[in-house]
N, C-alpha and C. Protein backbone atom coordinates (compact mmCIF):
# COMPACT_ATOMS: atom_id res chain seq x y z
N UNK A 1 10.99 106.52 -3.12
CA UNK A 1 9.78 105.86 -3.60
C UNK A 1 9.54 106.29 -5.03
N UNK A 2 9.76 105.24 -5.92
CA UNK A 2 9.13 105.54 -7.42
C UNK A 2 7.71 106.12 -7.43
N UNK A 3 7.27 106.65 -8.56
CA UNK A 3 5.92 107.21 -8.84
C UNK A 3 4.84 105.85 -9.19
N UNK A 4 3.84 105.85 -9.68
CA UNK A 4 3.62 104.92 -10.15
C UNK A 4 4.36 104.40 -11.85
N UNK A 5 3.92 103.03 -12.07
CA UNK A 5 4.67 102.80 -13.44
C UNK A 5 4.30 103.66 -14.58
N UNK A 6 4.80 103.89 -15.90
CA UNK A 6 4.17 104.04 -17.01
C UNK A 6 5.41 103.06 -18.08
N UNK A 7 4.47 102.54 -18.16
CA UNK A 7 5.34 101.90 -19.34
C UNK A 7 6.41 100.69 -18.66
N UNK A 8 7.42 100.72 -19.04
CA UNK A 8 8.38 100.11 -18.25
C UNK A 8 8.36 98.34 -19.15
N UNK A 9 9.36 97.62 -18.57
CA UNK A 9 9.48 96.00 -18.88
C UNK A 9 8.31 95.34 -18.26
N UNK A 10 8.37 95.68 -17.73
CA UNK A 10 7.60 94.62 -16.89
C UNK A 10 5.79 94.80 -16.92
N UNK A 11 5.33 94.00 -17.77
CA UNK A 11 3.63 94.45 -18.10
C UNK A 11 2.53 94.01 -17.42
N UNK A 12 2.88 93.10 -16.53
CA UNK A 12 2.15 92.74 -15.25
C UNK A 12 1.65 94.15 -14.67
N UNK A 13 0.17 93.96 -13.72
CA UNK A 13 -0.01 95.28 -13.58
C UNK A 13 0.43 95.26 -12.00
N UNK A 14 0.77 96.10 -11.42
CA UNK A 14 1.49 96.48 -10.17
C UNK A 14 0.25 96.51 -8.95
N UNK A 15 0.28 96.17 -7.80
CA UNK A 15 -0.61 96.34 -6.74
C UNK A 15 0.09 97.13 -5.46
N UNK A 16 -0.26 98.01 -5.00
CA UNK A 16 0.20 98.55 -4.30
C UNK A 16 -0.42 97.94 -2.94
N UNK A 17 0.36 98.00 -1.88
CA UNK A 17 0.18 97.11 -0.07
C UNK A 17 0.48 98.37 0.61
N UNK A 18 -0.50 98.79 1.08
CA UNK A 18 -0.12 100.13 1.77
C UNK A 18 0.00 99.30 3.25
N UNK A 19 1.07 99.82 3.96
CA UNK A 19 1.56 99.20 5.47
C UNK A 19 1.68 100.71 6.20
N UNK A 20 0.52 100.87 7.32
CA UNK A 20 0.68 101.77 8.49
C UNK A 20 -0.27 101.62 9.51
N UNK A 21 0.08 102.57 10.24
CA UNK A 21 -0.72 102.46 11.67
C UNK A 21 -2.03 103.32 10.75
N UNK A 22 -3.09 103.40 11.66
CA UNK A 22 -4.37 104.52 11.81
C UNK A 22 -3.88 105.61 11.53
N UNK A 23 -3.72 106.49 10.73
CA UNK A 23 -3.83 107.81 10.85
C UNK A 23 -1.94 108.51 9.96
N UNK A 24 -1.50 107.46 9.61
CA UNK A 24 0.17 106.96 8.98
C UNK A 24 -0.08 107.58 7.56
N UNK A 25 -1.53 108.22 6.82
CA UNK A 25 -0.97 108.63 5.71
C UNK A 25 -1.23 107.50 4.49
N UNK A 26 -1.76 106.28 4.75
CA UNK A 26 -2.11 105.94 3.53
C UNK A 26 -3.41 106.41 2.38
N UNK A 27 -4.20 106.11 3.29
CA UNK A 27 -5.68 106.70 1.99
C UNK A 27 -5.23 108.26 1.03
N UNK A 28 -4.40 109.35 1.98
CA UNK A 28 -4.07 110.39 1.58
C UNK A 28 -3.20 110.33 0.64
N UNK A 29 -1.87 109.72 0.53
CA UNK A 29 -1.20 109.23 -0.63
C UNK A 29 -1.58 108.62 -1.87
N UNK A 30 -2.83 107.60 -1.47
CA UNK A 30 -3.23 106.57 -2.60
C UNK A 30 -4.45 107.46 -3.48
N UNK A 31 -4.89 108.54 -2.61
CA UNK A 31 -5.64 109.23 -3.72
C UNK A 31 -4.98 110.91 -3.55
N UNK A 32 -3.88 111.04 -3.30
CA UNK A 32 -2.85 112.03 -3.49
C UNK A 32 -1.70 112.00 -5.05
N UNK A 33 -1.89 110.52 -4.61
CA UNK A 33 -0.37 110.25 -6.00
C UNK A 33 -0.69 109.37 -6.46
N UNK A 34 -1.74 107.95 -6.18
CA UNK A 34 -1.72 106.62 -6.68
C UNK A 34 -2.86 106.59 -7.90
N UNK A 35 -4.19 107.52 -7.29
CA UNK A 35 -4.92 107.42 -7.95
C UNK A 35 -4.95 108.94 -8.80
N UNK A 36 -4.64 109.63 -9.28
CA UNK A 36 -4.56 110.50 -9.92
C UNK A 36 -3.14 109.91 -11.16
N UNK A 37 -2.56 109.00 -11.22
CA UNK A 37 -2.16 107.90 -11.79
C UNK A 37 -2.81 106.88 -12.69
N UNK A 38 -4.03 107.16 -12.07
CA UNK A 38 -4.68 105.73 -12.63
C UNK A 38 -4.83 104.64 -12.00
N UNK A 39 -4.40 104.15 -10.60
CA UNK A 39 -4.26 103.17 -10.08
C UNK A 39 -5.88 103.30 -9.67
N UNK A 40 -6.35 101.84 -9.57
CA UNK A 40 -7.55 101.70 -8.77
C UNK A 40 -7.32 101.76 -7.51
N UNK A 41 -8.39 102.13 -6.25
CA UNK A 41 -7.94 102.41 -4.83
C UNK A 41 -9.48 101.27 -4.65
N UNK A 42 -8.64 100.54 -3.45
CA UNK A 42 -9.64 99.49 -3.23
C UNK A 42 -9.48 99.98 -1.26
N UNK A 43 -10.50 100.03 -0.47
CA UNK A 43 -10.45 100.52 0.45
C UNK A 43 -12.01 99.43 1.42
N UNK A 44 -10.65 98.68 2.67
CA UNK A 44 -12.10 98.09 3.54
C UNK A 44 -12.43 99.06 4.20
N UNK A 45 -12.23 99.52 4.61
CA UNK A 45 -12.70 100.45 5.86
C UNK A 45 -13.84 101.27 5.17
N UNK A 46 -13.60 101.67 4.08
CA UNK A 46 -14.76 102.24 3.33
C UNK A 46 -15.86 101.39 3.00
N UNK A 47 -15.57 99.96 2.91
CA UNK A 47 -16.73 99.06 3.07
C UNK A 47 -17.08 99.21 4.03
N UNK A 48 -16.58 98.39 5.36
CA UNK A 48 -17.38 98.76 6.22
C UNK A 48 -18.18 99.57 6.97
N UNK A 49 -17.68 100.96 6.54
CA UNK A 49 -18.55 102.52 6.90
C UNK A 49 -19.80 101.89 6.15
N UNK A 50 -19.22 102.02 4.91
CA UNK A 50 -20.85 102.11 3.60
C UNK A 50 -22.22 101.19 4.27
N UNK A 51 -21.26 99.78 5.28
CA UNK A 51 -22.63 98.98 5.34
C UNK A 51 -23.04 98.83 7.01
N UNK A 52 -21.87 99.69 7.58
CA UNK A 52 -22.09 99.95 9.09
C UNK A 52 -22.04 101.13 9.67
N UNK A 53 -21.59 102.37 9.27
CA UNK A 53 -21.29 102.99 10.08
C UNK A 53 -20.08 103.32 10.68
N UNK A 54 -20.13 104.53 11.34
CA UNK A 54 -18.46 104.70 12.09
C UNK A 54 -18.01 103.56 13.38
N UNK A 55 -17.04 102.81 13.48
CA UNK A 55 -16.28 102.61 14.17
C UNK A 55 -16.44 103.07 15.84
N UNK A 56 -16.77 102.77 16.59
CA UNK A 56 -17.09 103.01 17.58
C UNK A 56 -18.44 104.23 18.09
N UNK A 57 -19.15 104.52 17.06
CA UNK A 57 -19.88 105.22 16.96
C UNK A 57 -20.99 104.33 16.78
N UNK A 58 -21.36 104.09 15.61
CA UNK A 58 -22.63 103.37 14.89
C UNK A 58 -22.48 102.00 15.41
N UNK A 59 -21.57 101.51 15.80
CA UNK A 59 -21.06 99.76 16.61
C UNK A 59 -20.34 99.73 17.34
N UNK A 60 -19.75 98.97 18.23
CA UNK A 60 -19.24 98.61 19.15
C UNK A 60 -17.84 98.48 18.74
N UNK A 61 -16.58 99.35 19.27
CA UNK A 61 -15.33 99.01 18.58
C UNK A 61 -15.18 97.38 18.59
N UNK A 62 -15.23 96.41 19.42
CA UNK A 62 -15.23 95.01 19.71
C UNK A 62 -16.07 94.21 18.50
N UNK A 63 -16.89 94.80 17.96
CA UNK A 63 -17.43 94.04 16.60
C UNK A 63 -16.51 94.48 15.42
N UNK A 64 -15.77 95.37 15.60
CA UNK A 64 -14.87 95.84 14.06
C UNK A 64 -14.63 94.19 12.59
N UNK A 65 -13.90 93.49 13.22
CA UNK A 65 -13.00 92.79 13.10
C UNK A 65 -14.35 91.80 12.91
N UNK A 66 -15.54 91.51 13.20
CA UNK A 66 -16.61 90.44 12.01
C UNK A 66 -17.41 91.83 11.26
N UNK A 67 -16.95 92.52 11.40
CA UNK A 67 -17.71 93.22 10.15
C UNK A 67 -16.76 93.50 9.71
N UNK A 68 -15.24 93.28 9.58
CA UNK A 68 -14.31 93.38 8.82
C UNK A 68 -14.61 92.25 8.01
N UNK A 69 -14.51 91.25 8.55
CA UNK A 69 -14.27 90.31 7.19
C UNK A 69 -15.25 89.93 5.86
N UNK A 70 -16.01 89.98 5.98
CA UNK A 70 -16.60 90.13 4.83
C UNK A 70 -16.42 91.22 3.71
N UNK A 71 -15.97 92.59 4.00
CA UNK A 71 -15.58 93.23 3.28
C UNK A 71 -14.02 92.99 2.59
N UNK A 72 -13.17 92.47 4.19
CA UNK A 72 -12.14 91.79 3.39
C UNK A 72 -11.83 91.23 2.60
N UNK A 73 -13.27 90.14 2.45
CA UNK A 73 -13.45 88.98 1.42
C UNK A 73 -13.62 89.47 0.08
N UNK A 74 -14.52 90.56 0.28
CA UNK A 74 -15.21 91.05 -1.11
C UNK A 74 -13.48 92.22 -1.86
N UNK A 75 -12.91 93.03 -1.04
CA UNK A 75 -11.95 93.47 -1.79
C UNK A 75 -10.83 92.69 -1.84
N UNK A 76 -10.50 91.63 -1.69
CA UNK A 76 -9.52 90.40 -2.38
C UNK A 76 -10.01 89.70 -3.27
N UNK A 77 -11.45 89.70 -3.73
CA UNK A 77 -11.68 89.16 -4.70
C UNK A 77 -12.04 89.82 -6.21
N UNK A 78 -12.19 91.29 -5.47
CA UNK A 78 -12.33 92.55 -6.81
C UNK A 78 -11.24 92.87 -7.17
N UNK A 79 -9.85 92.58 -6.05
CA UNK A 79 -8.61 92.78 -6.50
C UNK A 79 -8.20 91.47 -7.53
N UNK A 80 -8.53 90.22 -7.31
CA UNK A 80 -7.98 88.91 -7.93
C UNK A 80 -8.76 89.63 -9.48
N UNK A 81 -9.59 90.26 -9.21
CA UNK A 81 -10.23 90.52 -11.15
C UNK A 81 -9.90 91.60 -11.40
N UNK A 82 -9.45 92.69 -10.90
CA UNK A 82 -8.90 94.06 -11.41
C UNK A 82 -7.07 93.57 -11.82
N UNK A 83 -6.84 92.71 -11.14
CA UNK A 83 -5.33 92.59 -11.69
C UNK A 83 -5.51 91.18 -12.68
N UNK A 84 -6.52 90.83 -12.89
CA UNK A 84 -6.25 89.94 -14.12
C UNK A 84 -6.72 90.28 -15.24
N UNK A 85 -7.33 91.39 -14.99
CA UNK A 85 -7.89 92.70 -16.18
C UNK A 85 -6.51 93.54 -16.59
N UNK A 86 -5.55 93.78 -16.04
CA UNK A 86 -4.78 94.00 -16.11
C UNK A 86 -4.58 95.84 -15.15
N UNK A 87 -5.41 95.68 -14.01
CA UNK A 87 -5.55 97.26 -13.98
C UNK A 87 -4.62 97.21 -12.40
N UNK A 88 -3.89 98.07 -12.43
CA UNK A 88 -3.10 98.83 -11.07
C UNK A 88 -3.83 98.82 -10.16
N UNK A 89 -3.61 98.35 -9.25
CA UNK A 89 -4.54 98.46 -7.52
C UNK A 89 -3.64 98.90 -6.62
N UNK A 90 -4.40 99.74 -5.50
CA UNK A 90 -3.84 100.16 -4.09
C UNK A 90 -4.44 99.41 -3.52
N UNK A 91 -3.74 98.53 -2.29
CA UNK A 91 -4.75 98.17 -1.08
C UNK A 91 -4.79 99.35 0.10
N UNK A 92 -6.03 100.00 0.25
CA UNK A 92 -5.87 100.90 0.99
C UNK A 92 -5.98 100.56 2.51
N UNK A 93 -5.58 99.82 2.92
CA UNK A 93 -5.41 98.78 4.60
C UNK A 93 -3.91 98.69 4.91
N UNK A 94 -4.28 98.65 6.27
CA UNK A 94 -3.03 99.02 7.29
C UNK A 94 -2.08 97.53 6.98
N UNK A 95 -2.47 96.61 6.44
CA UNK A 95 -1.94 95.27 6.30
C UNK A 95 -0.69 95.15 8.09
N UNK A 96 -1.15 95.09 9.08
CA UNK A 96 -0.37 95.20 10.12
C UNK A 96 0.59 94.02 10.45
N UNK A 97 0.30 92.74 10.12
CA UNK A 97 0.87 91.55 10.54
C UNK A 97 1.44 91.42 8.97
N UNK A 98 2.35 90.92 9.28
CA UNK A 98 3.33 89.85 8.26
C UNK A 98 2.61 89.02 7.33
N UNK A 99 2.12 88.03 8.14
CA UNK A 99 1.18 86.97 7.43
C UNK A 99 0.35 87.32 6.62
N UNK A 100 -0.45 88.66 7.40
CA UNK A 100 -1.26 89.23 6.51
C UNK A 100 -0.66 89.68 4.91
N UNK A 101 0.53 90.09 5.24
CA UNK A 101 0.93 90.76 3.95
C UNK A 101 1.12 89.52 3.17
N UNK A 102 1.97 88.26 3.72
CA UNK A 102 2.28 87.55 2.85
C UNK A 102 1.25 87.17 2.19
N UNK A 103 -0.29 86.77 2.51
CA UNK A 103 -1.12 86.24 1.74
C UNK A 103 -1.39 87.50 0.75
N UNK A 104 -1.77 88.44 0.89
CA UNK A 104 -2.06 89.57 -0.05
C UNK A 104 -0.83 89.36 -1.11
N UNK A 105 0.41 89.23 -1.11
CA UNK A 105 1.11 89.00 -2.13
C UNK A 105 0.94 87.72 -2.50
N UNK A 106 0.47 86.56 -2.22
CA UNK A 106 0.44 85.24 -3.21
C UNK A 106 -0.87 85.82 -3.45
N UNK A 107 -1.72 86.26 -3.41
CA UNK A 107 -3.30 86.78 -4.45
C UNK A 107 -2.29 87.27 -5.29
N UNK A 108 -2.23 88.60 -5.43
CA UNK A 108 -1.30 89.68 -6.34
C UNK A 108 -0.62 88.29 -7.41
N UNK A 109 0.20 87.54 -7.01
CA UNK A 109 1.10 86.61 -7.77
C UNK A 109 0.57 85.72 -8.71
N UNK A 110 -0.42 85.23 -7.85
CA UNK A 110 -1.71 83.89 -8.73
C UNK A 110 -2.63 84.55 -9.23
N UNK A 111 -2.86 85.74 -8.99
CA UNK A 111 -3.30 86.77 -9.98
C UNK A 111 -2.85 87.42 -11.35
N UNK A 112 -1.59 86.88 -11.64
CA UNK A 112 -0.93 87.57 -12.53
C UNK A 112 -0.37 88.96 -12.20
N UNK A 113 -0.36 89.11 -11.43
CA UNK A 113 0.40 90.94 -11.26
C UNK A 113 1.25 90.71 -9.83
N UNK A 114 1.87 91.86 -9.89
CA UNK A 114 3.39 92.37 -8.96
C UNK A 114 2.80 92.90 -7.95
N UNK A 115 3.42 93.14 -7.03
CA UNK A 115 3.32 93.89 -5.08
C UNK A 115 4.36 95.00 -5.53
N UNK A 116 4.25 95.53 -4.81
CA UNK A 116 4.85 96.98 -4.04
C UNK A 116 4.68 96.80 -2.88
N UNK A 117 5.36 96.66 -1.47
CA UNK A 117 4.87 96.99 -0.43
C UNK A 117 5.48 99.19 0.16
N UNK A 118 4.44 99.52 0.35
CA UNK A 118 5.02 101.01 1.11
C UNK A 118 4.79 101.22 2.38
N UNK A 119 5.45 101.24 3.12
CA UNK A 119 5.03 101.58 4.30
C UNK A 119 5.17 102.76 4.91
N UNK A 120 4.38 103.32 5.59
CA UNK A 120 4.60 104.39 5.90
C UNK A 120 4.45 104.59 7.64
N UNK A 121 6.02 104.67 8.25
CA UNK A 121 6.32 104.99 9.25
C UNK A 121 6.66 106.41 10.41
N UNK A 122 5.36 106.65 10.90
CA UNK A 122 5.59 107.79 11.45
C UNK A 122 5.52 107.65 12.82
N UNK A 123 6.06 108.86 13.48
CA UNK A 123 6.37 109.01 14.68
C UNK A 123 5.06 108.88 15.69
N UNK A 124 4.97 108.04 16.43
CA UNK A 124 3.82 108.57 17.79
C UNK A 124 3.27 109.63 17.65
N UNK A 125 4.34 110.51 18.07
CA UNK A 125 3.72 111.95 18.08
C UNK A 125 3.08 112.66 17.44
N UNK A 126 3.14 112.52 16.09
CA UNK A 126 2.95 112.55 14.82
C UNK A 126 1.14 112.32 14.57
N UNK A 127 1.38 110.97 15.10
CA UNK A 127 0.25 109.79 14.82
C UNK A 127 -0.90 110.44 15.73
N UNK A 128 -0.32 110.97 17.24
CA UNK A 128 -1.49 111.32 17.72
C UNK A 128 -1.90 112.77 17.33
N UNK A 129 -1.29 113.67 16.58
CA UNK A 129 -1.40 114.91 15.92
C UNK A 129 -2.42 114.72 15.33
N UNK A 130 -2.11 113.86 13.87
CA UNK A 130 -2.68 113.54 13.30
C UNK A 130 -4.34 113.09 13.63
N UNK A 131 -4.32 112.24 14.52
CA UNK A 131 -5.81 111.31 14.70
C UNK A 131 -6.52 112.51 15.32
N UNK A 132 -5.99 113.10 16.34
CA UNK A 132 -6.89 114.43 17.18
C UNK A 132 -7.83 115.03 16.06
N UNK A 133 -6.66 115.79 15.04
CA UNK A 133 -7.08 116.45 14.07
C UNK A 133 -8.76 115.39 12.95
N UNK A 134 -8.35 113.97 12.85
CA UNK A 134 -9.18 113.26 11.88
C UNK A 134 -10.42 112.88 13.23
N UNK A 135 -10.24 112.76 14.29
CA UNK A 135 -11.11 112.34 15.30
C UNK A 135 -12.47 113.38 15.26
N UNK A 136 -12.24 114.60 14.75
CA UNK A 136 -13.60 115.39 14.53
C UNK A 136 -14.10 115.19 13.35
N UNK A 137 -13.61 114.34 12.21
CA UNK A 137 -14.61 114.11 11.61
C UNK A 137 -15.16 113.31 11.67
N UNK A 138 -16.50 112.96 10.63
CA UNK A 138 -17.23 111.64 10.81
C UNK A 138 -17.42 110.89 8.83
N UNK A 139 -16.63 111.09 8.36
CA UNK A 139 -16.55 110.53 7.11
C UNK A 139 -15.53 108.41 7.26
N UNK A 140 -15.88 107.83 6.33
CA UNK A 140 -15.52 106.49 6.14
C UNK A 140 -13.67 106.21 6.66
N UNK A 141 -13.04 107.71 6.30
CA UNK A 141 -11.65 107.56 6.70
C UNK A 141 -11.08 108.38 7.92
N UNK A 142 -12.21 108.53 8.47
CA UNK A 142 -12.03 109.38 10.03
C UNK A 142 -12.44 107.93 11.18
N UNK A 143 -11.79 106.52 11.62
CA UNK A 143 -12.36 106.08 12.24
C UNK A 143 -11.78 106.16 13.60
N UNK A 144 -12.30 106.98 14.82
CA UNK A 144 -12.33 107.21 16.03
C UNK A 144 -11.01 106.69 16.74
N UNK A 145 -10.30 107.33 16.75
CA UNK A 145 -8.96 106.58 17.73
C UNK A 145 -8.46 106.99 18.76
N UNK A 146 -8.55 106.61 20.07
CA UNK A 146 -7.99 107.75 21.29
C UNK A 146 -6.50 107.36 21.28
N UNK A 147 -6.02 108.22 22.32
CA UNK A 147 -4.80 107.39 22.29
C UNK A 147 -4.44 106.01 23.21
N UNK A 148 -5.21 105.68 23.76
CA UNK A 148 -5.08 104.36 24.40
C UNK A 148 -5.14 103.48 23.62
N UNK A 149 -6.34 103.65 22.43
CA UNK A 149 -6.64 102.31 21.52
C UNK A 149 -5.18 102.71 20.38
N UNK A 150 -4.79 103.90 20.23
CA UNK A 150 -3.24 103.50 19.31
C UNK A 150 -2.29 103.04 19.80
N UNK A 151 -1.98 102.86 21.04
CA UNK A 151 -1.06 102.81 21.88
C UNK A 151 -1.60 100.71 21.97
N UNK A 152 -2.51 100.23 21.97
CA UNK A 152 -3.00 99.42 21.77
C UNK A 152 -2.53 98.34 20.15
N UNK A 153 -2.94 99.38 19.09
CA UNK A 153 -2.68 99.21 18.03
C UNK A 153 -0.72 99.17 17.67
N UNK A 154 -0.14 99.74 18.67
CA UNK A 154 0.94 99.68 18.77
C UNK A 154 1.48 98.43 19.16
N UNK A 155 1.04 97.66 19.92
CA UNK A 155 1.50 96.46 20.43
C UNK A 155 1.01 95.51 19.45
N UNK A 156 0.35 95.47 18.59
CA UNK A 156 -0.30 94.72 17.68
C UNK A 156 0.17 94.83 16.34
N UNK A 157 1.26 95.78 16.29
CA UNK A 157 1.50 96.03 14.65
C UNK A 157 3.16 95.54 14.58
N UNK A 158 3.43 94.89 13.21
CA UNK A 158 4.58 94.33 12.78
C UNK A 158 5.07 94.81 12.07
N UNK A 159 5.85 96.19 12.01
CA UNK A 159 6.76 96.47 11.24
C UNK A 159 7.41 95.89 9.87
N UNK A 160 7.20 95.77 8.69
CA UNK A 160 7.83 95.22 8.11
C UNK A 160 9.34 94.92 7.95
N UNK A 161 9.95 93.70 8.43
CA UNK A 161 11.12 93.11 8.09
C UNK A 161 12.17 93.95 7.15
N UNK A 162 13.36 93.83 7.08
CA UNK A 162 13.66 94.31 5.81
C UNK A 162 13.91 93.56 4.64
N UNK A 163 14.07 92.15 5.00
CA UNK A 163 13.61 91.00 3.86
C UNK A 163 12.47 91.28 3.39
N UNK A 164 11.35 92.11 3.54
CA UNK A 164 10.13 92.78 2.58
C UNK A 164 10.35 93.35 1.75
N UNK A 165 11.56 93.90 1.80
CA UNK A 165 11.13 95.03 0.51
C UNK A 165 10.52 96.28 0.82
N UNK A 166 9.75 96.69 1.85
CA UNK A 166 8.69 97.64 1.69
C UNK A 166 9.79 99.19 1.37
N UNK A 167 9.48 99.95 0.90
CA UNK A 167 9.51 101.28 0.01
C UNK A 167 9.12 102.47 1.00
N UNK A 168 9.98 103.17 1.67
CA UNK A 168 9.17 104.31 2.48
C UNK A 168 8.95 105.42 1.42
N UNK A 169 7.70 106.18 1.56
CA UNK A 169 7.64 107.09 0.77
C UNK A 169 8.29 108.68 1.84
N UNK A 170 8.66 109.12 0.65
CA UNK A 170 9.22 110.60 1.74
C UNK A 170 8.14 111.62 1.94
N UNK A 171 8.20 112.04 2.68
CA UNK A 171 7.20 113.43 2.92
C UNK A 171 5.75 112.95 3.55
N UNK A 172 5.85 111.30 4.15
CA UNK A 172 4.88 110.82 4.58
C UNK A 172 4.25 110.88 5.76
């Protein structure tokens, strides 16, 4: 996995597609390496905390997904003006389906700027290490996961193809 750009041919500004499960290591990377870079970090899940609350706590896990979209709406459209400003973006979302990704890259494109997809693939075991450990907190990037609902989220997530492109980062 390259660092972020500096300089380089290509002056389009770069958007980063972060691809993982719950608990896979993106938000930690994108303000580990992306944003200490300079990249802007655009994050729904942090919308929806800011205007709801935790995730099965403050709402009903079963409402996630309409109080997702509106925040969805609002960070695809701060992204369509941060990359025609010319500024570096992370999408800090699991982008899980295909489709999903593909539309996030025609924004990025008709936006004037480039994709990166990274995905970051970790082990089950790993994953439920991980969430145990984030499941005691209660901050915007701690959202509640047992292992039934990952195991859930497992049947629901699409691997990226290798006609994607996506970029594993190491040490993820």
């Amino acid at each position: 996995m390259r660092e972020p750009r500096v300089g380089g041919g290509d002056a389009r500004p770069v958007v980063y597609l972060l691809v993982g499960l719950t608990g896979s290591g993106k938000t930690t990377y994108a303000r580990q390496v992306l944003e200490p870079a300079g990249v802007m970090r655009l994050s729904v899940d942090e919308l929806v905390y800011q205007r709801h609350g935790r995730y099965g706590v403050d709402y009903p896990e079963q409402e996630y997904f309409a109080r997702e979209a509106p925040a969805l709406a609002e960070v695809r459209e701060r992204l369509a003006q941060l990359v025609k400003a010319g500024q570096d973006v992370v999408v800090d979302h699991g982008l899980w389906l295909r489709r999903d990704r593909e539309e996030w890259k025609k924004l990025i494109e008709q936006a004037g700027g480039r994709w990166r997809l990274v995905y970051f693939d970790v082990p089950r075991r790993e994953l439920l290490r991980r969430l145990a450990e984030r499941n005691l907190r209660e901050d915007a990037d701690a959202l509640m996961v047992t292992p039934e609902a990952l195991e859930d989220f497992y049947a629901r997530f699409e691997p990226p193809g290798e006609d994607e492109g996506a970029e594993v980062p190491s040490g993820w």
